[in-house]
C-alpha atoms as a PDB file:
ATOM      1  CA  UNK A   1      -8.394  -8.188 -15.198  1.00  0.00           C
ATOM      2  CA  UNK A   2      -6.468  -7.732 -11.968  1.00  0.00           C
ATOM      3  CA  UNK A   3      -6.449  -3.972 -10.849  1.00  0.00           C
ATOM      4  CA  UNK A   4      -2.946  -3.150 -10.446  1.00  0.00           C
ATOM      5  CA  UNK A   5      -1.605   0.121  -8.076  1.00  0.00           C
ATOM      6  CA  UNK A   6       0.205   2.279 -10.191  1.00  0.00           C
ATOM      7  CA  UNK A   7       2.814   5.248  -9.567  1.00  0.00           C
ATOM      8  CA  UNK A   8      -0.344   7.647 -10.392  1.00  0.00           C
ATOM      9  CA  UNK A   9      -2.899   6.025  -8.306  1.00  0.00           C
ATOM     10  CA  UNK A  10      -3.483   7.961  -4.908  1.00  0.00           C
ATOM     11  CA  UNK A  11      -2.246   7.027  -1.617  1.00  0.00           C
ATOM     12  CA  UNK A  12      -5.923   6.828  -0.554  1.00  0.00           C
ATOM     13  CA  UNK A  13      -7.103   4.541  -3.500  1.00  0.00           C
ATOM     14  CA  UNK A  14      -4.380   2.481  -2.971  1.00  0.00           C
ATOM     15  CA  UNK A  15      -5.667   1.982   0.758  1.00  0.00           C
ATOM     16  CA  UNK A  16      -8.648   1.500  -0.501  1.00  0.00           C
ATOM     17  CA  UNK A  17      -7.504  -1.278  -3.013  1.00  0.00           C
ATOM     18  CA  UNK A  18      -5.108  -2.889  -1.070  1.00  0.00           C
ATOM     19  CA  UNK A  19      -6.413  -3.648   2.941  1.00  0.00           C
ATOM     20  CA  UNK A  20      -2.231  -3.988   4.139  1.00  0.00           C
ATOM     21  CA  UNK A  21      -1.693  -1.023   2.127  1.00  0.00           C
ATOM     22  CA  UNK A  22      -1.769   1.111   5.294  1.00  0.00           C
ATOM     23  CA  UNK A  23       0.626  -0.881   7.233  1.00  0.00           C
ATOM     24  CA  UNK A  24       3.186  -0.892   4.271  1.00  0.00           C
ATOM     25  CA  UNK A  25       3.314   2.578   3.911  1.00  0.00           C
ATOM     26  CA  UNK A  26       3.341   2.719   7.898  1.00  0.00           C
ATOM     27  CA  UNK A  27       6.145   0.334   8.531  1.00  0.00           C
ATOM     28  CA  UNK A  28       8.414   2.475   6.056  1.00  0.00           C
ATOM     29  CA  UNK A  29       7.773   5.652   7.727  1.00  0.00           C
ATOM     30  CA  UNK A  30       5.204   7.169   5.211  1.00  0.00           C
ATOM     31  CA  UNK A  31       2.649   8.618   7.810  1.00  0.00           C
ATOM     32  CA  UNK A  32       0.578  10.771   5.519  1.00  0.00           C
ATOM     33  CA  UNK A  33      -2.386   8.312   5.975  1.00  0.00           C
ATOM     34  CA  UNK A  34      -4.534  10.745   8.235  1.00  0.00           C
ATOM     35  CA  UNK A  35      -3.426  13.852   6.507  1.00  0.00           C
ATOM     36  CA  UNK A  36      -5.940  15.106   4.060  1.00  0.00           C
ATOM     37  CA  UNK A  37      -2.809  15.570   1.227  1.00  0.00           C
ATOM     38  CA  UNK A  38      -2.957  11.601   1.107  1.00  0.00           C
ATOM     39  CA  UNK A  39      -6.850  11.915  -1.123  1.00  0.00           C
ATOM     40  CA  UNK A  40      -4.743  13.592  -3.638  1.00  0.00           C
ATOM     41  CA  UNK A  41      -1.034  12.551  -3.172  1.00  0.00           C
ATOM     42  CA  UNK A  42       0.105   9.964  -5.547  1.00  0.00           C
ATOM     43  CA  UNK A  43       1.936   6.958  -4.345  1.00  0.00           C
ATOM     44  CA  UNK A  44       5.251   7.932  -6.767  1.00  0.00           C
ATOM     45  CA  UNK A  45       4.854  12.009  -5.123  1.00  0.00           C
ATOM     46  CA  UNK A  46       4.587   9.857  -1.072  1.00  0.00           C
ATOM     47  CA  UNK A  47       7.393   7.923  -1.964  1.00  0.00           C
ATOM     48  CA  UNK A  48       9.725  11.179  -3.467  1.00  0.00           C
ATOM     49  CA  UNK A  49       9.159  13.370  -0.638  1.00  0.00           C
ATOM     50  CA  UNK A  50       9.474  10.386   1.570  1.00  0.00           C
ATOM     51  CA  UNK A  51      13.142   9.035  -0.117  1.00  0.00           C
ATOM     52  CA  UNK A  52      11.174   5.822  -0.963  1.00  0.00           C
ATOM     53  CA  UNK A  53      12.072   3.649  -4.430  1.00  0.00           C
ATOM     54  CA  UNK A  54       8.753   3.892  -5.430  1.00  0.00           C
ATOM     55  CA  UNK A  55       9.132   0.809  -7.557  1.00  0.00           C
ATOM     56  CA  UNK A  56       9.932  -1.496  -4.548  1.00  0.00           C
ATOM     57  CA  UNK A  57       6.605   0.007  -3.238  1.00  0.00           C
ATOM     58  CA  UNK A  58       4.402  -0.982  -5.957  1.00  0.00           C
ATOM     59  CA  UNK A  59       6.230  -4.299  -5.627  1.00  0.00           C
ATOM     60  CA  UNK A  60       4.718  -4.586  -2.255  1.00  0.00           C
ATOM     61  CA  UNK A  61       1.385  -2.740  -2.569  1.00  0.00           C
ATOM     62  CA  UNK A  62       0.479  -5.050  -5.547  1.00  0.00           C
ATOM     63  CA  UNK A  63       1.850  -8.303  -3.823  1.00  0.00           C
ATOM     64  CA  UNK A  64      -0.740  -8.368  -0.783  1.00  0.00           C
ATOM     65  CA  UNK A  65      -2.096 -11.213  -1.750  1.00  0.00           C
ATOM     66  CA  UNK A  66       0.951 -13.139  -0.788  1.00  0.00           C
ATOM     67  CA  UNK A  67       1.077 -11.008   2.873  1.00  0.00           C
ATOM     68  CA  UNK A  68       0.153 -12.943   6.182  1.00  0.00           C
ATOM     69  CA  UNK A  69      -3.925 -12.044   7.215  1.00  0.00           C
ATOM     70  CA  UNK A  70      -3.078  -9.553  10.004  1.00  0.00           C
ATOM     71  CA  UNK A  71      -6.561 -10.488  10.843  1.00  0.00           C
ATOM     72  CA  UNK A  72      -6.666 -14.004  11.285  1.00  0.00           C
ATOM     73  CA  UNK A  73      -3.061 -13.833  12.877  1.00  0.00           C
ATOM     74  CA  UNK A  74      -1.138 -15.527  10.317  1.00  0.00           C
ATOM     75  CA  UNK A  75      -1.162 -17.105   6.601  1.00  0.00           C
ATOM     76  CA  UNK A  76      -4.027 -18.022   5.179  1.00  0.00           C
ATOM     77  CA  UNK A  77      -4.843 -21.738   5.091  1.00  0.00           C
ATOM     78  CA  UNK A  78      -6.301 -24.199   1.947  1.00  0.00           C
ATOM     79  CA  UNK A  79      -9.693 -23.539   3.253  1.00  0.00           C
ATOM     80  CA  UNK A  80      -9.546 -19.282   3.590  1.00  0.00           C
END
């Protein structure tokens, strides 16, 4: 069973579940990620006070998998 980030999951677990999850809620201006509200801020509650459709941010915190390996410097080849 695939673990899924939901609106109730906190901004911190959902780091924590998803490596890119900081840089998605970076690049649309949610900087809460070193403030100590983000261990107990859910993602729908950072996405409210932040004017963000929280369902188009599920849609990209649970579609990482298909996000370029910021590490490796691109997509991920047949043999990663």
């Amino acid at each position: 069973m695939e673990i899924m980030i939901t609106e109730n999951t906190t901004v911190a677990m959902a780091m924590e579940l998803n490596p890119k999850a900081a840089n998605i809620f970076i690049d649309r201006g949610m900087r809460c990620l070193a403030f100590s509200i983000a261990e107990g801020e859910s993602v729908a509650e950072a996405a409210a006070t932040h004017g963000i459709d929280v369902k188009k941010l599920l849609d990209e915190l649970n579609n990482f998998d298909e996000l370029p390996d910021e590490r490796s410097g691109g997509d991920r080849g047949p043999n990663d």
